[in-house]
PDB file of N, CA and C in Angstrom:
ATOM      1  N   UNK A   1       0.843  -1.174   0.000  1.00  0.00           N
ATOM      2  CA  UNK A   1       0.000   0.000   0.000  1.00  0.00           C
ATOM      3  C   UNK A   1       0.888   1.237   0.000  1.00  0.00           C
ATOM      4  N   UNK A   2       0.478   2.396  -0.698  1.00  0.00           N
ATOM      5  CA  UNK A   2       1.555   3.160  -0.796  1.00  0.00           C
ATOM      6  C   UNK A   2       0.620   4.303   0.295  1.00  0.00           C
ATOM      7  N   UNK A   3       1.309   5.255   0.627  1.00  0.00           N
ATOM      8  CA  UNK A   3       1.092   5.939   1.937  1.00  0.00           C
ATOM      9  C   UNK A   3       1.014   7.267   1.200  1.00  0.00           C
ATOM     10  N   UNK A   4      -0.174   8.242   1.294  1.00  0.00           N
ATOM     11  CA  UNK A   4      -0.714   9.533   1.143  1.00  0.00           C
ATOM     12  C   UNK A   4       0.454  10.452   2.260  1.00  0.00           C
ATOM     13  N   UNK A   5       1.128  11.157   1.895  1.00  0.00           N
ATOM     14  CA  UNK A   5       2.489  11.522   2.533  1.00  0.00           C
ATOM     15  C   UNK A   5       1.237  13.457   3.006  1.00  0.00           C
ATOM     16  N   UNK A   6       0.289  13.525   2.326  1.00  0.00           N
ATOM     17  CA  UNK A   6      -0.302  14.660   2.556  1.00  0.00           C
ATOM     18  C   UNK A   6      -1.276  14.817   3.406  1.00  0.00           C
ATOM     19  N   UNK A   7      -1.523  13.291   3.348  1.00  0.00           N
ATOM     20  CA  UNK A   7      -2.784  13.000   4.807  1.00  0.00           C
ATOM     21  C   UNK A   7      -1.892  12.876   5.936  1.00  0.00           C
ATOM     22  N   UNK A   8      -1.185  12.584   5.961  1.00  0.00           N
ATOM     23  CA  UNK A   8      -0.154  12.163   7.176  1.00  0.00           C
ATOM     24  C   UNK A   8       0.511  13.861   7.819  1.00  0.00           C
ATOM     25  N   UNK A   9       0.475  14.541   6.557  1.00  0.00           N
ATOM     26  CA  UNK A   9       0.961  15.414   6.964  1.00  0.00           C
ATOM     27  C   UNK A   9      -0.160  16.538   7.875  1.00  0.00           C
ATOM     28  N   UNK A  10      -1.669  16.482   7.186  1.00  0.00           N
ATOM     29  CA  UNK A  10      -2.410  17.235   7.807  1.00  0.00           C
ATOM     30  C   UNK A  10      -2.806  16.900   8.942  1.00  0.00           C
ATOM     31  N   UNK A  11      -2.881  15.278   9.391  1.00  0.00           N
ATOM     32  CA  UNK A  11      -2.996  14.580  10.724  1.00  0.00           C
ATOM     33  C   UNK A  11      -2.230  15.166  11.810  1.00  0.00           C
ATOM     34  N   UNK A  12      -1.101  15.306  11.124  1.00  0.00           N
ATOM     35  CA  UNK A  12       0.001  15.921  12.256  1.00  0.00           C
ATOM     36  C   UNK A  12      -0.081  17.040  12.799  1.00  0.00           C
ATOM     37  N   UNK A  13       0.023  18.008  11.656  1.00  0.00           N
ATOM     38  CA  UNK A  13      -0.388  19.115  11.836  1.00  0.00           C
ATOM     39  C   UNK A  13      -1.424  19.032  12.292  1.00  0.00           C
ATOM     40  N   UNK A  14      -2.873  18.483  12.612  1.00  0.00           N
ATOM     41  CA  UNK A  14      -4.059  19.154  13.443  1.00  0.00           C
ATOM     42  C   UNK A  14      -3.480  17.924  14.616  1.00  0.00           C
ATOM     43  N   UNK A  15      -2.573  17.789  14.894  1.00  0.00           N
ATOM     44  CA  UNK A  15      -2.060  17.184  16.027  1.00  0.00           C
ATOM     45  C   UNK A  15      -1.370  18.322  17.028  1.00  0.00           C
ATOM     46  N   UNK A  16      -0.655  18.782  16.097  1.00  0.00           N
ATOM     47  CA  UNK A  16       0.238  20.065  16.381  1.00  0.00           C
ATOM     48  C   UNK A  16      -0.612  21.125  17.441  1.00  0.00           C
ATOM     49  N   UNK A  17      -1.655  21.000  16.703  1.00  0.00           N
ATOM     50  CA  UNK A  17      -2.799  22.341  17.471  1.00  0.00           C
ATOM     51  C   UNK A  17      -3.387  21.838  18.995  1.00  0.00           C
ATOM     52  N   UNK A  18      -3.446  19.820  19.143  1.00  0.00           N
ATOM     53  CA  UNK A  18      -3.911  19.323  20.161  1.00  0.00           C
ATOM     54  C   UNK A  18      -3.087  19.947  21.703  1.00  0.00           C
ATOM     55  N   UNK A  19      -1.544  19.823  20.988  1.00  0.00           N
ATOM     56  CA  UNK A  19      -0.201  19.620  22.018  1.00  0.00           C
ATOM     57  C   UNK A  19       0.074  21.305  22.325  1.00  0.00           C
ATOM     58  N   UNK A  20      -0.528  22.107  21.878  1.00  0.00           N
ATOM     59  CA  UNK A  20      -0.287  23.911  21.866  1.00  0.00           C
ATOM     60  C   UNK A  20      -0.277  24.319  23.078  1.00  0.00           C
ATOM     61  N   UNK A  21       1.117  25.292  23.380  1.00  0.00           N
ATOM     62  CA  UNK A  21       1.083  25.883  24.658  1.00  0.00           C
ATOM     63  C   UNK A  21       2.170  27.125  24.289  1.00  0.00           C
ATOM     64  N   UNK A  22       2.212  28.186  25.218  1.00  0.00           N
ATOM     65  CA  UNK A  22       3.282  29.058  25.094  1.00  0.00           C
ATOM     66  C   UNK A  22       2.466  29.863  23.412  1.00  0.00           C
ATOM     67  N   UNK A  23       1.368  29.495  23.655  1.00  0.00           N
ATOM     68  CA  UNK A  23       1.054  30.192  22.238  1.00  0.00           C
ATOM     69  C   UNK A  23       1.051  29.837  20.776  1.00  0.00           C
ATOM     70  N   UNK A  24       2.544  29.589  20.713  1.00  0.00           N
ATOM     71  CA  UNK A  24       3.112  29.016  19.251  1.00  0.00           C
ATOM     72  C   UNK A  24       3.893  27.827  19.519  1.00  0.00           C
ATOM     73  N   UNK A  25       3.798  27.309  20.342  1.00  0.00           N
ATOM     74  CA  UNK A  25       5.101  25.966  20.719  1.00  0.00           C
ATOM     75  C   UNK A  25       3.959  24.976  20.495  1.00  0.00           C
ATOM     76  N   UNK A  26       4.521  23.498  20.222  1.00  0.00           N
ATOM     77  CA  UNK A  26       3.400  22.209  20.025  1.00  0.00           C
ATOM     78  C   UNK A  26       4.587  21.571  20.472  1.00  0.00           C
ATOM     79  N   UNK A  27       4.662  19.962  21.184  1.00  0.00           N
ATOM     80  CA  UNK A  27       5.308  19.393  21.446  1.00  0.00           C
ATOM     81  C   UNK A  27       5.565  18.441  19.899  1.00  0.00           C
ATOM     82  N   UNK A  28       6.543  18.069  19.834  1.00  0.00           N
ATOM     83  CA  UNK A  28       7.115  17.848  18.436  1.00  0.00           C
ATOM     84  C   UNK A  28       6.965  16.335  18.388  1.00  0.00           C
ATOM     85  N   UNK A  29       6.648  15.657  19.077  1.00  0.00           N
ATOM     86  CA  UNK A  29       7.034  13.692  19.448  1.00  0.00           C
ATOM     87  C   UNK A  29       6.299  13.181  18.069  1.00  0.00           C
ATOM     88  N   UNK A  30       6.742  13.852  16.995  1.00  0.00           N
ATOM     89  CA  UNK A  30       5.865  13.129  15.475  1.00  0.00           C
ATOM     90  C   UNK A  30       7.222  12.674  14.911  1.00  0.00           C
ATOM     91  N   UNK A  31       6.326  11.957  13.314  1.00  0.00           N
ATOM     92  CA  UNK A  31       7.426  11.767  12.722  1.00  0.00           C
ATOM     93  C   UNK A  31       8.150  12.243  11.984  1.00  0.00           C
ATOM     94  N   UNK A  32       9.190  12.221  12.145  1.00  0.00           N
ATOM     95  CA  UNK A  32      10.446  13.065  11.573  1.00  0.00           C
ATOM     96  C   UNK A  32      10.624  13.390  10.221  1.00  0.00           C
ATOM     97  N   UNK A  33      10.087  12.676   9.644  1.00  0.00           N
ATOM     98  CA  UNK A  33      10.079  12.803   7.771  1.00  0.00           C
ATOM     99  C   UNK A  33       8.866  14.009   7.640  1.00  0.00           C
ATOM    100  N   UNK A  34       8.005  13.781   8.909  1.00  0.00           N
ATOM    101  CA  UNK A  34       6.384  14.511   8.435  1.00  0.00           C
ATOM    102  C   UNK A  34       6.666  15.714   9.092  1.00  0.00           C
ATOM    103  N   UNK A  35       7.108  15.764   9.863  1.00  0.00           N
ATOM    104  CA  UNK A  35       7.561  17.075  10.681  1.00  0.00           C
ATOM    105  C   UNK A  35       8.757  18.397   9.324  1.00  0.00           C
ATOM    106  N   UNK A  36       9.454  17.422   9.242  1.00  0.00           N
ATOM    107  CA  UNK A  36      10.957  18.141   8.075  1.00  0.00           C
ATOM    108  C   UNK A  36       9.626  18.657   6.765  1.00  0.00           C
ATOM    109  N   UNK A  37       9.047  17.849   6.267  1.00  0.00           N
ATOM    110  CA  UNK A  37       7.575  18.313   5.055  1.00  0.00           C
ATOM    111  C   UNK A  37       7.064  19.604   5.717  1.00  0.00           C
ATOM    112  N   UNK A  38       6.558  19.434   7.247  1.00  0.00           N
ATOM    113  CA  UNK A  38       5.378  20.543   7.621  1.00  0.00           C
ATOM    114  C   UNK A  38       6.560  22.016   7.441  1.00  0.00           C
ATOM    115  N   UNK A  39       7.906  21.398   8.021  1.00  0.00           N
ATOM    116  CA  UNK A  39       8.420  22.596   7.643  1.00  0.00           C
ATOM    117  C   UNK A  39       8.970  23.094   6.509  1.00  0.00           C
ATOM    118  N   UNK A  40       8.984  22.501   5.334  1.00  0.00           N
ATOM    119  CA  UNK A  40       8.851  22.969   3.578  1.00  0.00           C
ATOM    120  C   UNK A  40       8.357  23.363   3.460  1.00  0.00           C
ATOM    121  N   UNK A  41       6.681  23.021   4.024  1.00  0.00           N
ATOM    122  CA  UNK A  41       5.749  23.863   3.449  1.00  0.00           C
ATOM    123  C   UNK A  41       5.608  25.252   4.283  1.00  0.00           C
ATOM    124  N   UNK A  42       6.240  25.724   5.367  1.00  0.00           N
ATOM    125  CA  UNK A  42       6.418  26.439   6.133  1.00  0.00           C
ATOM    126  C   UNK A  42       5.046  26.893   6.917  1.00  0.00           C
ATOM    127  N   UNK A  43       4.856  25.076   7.409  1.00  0.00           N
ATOM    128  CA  UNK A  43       3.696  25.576   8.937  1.00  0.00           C
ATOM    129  C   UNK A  43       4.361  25.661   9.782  1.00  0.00           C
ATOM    130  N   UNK A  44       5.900  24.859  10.328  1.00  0.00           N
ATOM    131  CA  UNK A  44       6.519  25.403  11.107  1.00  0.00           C
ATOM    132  C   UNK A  44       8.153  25.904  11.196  1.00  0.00           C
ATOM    133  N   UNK A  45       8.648  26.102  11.766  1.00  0.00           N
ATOM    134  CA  UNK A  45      10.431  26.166  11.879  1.00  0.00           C
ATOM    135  C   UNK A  45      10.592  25.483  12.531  1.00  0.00           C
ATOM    136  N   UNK A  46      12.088  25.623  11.561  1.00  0.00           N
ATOM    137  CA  UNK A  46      12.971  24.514  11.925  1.00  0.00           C
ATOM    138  C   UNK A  46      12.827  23.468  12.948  1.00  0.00           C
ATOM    139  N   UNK A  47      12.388  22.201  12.583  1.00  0.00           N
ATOM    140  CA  UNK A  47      12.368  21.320  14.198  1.00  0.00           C
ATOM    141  C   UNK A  47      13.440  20.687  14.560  1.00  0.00           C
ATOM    142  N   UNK A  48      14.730  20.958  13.608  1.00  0.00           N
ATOM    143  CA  UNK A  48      15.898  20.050  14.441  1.00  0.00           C
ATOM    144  C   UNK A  48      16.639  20.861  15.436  1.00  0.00           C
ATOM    145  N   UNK A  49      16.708  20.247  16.499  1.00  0.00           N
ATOM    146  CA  UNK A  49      17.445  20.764  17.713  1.00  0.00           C
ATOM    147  C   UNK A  49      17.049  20.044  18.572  1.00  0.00           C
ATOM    148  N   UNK A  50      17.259  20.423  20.372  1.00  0.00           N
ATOM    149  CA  UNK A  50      17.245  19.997  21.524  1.00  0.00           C
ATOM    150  C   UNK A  50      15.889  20.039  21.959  1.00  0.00           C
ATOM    151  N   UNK A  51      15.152  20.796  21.666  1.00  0.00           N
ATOM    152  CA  UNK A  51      14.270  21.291  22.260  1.00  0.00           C
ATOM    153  C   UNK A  51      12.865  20.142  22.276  1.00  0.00           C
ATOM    154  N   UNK A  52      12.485  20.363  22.865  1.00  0.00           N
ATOM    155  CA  UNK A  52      11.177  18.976  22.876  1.00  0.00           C
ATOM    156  C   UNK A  52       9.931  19.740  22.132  1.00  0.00           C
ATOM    157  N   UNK A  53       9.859  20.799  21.503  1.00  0.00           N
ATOM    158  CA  UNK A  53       9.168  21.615  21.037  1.00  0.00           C
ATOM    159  C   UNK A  53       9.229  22.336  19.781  1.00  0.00           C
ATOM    160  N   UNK A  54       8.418  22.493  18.833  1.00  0.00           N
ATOM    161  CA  UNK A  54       8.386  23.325  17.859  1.00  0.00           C
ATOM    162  C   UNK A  54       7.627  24.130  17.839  1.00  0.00           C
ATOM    163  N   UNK A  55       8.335  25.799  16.648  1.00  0.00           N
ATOM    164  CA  UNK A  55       7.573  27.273  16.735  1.00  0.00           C
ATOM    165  C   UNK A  55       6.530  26.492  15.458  1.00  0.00           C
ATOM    166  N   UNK A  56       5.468  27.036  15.319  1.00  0.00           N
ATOM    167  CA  UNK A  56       3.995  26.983  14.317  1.00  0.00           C
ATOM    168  C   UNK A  56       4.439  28.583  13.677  1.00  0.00           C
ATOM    169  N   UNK A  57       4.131  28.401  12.645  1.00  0.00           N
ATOM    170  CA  UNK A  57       4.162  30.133  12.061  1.00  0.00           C
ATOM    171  C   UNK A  57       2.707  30.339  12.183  1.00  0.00           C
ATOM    172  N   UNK A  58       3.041  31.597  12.023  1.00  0.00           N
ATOM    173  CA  UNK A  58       1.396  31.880  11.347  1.00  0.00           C
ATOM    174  C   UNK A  58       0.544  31.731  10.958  1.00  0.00           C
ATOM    175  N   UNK A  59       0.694  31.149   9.900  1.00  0.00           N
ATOM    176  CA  UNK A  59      -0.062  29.829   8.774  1.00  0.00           C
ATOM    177  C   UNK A  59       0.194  28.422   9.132  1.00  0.00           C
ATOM    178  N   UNK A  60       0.664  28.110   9.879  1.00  0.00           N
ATOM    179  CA  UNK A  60       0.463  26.646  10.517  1.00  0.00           C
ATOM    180  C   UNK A  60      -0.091  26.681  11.571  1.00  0.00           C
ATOM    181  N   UNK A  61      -0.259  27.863  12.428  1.00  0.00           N
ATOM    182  CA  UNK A  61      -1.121  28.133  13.280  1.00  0.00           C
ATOM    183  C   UNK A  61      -2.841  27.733  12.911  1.00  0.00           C
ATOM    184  N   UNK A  62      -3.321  29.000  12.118  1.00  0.00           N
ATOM    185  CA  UNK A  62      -4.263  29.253  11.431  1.00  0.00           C
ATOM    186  C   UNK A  62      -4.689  27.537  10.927  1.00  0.00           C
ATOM    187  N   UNK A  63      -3.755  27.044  10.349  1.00  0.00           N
ATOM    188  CA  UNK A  63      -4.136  25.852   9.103  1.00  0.00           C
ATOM    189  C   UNK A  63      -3.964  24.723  10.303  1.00  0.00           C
ATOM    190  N   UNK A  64      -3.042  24.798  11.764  1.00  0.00           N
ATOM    191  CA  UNK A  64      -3.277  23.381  12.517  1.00  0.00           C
ATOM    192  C   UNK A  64      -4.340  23.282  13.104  1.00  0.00           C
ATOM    193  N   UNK A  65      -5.131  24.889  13.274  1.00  0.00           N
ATOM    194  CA  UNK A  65      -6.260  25.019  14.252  1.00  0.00           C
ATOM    195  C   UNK A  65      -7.712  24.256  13.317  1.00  0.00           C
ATOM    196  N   UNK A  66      -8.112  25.083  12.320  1.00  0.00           N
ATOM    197  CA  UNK A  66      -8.453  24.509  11.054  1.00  0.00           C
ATOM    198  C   UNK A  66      -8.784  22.935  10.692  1.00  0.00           C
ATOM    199  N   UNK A  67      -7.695  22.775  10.857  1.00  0.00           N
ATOM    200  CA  UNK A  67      -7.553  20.768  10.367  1.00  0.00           C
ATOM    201  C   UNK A  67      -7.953  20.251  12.125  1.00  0.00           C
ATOM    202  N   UNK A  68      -7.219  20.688  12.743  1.00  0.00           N
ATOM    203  CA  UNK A  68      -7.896  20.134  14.356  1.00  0.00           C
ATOM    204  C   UNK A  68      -9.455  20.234  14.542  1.00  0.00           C
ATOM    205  N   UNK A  69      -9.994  21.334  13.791  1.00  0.00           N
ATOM    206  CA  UNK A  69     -11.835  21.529  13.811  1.00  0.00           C
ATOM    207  C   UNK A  69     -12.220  20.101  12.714  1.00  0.00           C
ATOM    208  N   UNK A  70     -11.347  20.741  11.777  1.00  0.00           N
ATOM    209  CA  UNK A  70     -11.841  19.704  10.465  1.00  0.00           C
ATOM    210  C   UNK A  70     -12.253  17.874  11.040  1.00  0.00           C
ATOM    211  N   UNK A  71     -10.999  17.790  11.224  1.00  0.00           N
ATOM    212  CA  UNK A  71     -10.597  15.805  11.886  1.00  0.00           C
ATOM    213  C   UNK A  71     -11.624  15.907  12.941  1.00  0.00           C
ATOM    214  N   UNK A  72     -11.462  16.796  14.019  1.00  0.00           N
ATOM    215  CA  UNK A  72     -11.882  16.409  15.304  1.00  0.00           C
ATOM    216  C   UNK A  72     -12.786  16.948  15.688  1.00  0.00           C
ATOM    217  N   UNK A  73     -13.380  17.845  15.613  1.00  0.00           N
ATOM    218  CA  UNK A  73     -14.629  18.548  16.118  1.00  0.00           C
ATOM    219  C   UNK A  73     -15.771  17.589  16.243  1.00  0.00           C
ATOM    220  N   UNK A  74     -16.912  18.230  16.886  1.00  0.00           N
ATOM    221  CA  UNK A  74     -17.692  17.373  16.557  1.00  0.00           C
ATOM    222  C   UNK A  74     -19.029  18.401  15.975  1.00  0.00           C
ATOM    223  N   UNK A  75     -19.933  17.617  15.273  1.00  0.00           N
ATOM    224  CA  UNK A  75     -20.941  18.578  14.375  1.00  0.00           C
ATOM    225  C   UNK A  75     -21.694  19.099  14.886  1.00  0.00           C
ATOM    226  N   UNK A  76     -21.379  20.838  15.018  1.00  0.00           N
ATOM    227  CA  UNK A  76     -22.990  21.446  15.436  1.00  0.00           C
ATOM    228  C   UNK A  76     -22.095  21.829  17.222  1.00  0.00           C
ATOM    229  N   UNK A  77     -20.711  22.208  17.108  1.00  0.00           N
ATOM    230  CA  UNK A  77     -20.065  22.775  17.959  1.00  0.00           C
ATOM    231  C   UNK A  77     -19.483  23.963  18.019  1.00  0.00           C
TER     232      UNK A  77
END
């Protein structure tokens, strides 16, 4: 089965919005291939380093909050 690399990626990202604190920080514990993508497409910076955390820009803000309603909400909330 070959793997939708864009579903995986929006999963994460409205994952991103679950783990949110400090505003713009999400705890980063995803996967590493999908994380390095979210930041190509520039929802977030840079995630390699020490830190147990990644910055969301602007637009990964906006677009993790978004996909977190989308996946998870429930209807008529």
């Amino acid at each position: 089965m070959q793997i939708d690399e864009d579903k995986i990626d929006r999963a994460v990202l409205a994952l991103l919005w679950l783990t949110l604190h400090d505003g713009e920080r999400a705890w980063k514990g995803h996967d590493w291939d999908a994380m390095d993508r979210l930041h190509k497409k520039d929802y977030i910076h840079d995630p390699v380093g020490k830190a147990k955390s990644v910055v969301l820009t602007q637009e990964g803000l906006r677009e993790s909050e978004r996909l977190f309603n989308e996946m998870f909400g429930k209807p008529g909330t």
